[in-house]
C-alpha atoms as a PDB file:
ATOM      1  CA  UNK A   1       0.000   0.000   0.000  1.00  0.00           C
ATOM      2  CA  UNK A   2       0.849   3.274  -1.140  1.00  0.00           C
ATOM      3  CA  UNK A   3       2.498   5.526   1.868  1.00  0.00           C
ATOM      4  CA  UNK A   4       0.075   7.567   3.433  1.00  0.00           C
ATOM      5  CA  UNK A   5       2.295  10.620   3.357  1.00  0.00           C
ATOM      6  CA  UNK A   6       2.396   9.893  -0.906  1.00  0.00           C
ATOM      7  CA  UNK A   7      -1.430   9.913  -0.811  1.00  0.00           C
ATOM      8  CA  UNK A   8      -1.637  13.078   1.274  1.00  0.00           C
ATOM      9  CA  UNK A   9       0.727  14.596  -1.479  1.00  0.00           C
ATOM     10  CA  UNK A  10      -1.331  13.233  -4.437  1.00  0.00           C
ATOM     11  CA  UNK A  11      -4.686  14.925  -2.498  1.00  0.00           C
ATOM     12  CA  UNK A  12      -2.805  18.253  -2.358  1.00  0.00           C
ATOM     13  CA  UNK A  13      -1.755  18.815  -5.487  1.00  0.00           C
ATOM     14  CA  UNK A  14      -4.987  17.935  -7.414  1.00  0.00           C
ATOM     15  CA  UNK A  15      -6.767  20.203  -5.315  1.00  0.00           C
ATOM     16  CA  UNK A  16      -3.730  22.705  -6.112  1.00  0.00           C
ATOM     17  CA  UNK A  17      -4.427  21.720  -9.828  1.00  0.00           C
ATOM     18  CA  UNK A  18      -7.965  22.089  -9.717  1.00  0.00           C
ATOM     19  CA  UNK A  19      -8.040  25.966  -7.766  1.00  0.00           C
ATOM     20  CA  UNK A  20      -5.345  27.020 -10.533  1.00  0.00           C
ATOM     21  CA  UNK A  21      -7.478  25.640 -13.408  1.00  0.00           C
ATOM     22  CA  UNK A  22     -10.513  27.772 -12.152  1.00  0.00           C
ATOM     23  CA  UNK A  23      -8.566  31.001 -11.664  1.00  0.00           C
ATOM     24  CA  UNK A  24      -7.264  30.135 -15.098  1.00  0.00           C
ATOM     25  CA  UNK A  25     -11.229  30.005 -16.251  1.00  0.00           C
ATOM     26  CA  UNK A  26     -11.528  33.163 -14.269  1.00  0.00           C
ATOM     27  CA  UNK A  27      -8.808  35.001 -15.622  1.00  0.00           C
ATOM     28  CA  UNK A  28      -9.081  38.587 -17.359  1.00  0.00           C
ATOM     29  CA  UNK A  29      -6.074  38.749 -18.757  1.00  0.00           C
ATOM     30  CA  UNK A  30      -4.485  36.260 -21.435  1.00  0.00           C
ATOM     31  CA  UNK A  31      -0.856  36.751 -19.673  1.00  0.00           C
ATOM     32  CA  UNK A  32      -2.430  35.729 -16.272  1.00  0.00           C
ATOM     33  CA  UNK A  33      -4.668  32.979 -17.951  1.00  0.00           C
ATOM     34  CA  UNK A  34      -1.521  31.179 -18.967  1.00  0.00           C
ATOM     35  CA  UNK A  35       0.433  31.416 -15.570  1.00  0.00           C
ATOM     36  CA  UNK A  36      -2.302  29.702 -13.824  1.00  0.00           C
ATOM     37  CA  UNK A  37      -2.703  27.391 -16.879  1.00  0.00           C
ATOM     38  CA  UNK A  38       1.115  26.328 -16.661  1.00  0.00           C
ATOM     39  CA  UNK A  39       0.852  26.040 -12.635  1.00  0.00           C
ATOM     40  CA  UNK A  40      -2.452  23.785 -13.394  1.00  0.00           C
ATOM     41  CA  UNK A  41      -0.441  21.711 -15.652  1.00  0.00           C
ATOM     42  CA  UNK A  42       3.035  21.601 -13.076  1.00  0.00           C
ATOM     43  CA  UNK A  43       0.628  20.218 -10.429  1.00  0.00           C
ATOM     44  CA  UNK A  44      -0.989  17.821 -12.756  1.00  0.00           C
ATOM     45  CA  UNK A  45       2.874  16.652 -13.619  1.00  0.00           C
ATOM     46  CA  UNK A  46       3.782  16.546  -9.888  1.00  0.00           C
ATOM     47  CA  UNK A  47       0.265  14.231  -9.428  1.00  0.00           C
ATOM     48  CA  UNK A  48       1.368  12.037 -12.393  1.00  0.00           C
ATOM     49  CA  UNK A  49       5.027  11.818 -10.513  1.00  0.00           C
ATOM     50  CA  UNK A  50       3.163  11.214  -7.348  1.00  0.00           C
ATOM     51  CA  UNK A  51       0.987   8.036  -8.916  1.00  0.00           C
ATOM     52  CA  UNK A  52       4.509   6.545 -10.099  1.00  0.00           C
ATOM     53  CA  UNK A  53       5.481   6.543  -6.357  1.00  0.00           C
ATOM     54  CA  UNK A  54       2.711   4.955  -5.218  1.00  0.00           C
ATOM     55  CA  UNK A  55       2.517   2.406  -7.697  1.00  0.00           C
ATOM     56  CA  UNK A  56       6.308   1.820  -6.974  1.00  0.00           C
ATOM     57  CA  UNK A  57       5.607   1.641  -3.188  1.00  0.00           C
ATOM     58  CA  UNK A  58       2.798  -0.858  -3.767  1.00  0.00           C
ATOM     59  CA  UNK A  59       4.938  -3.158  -5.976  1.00  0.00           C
ATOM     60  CA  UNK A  60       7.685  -3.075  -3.485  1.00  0.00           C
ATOM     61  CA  UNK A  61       5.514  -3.686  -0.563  1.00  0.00           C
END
């Protein structure tokens, strides 16, 4: 099983992920639009990375 700490991680960053993709949506500005866009799609990475852990950690016991 997964580490609890790598779950906690996972959990933070989609919520991270999600808050910057609506403040992209809410955005007035293109410039601003793409700086949340790009931190959207950093915590999105940082999930993916986080998944790969877990996965690692379950296969590993």
């Amino acid at each position: 099983m997964a580490d609890p700490e790598t779950k906690e991680l996972q959990l933070e960053q989609v919520q991270r992920e999600l808050a910057e993709r609506k403040q992209a949506d809410e955005a007035d500005l293109p410039p601003e639009e793409r700086t949340h866009e790009r931190r959207a799609d950093k915590h999105e990475y940082l999930r993916e990375k986080l998944a790969e852990r877990a996965r690692s950690e379950d296969e590993n016991g």
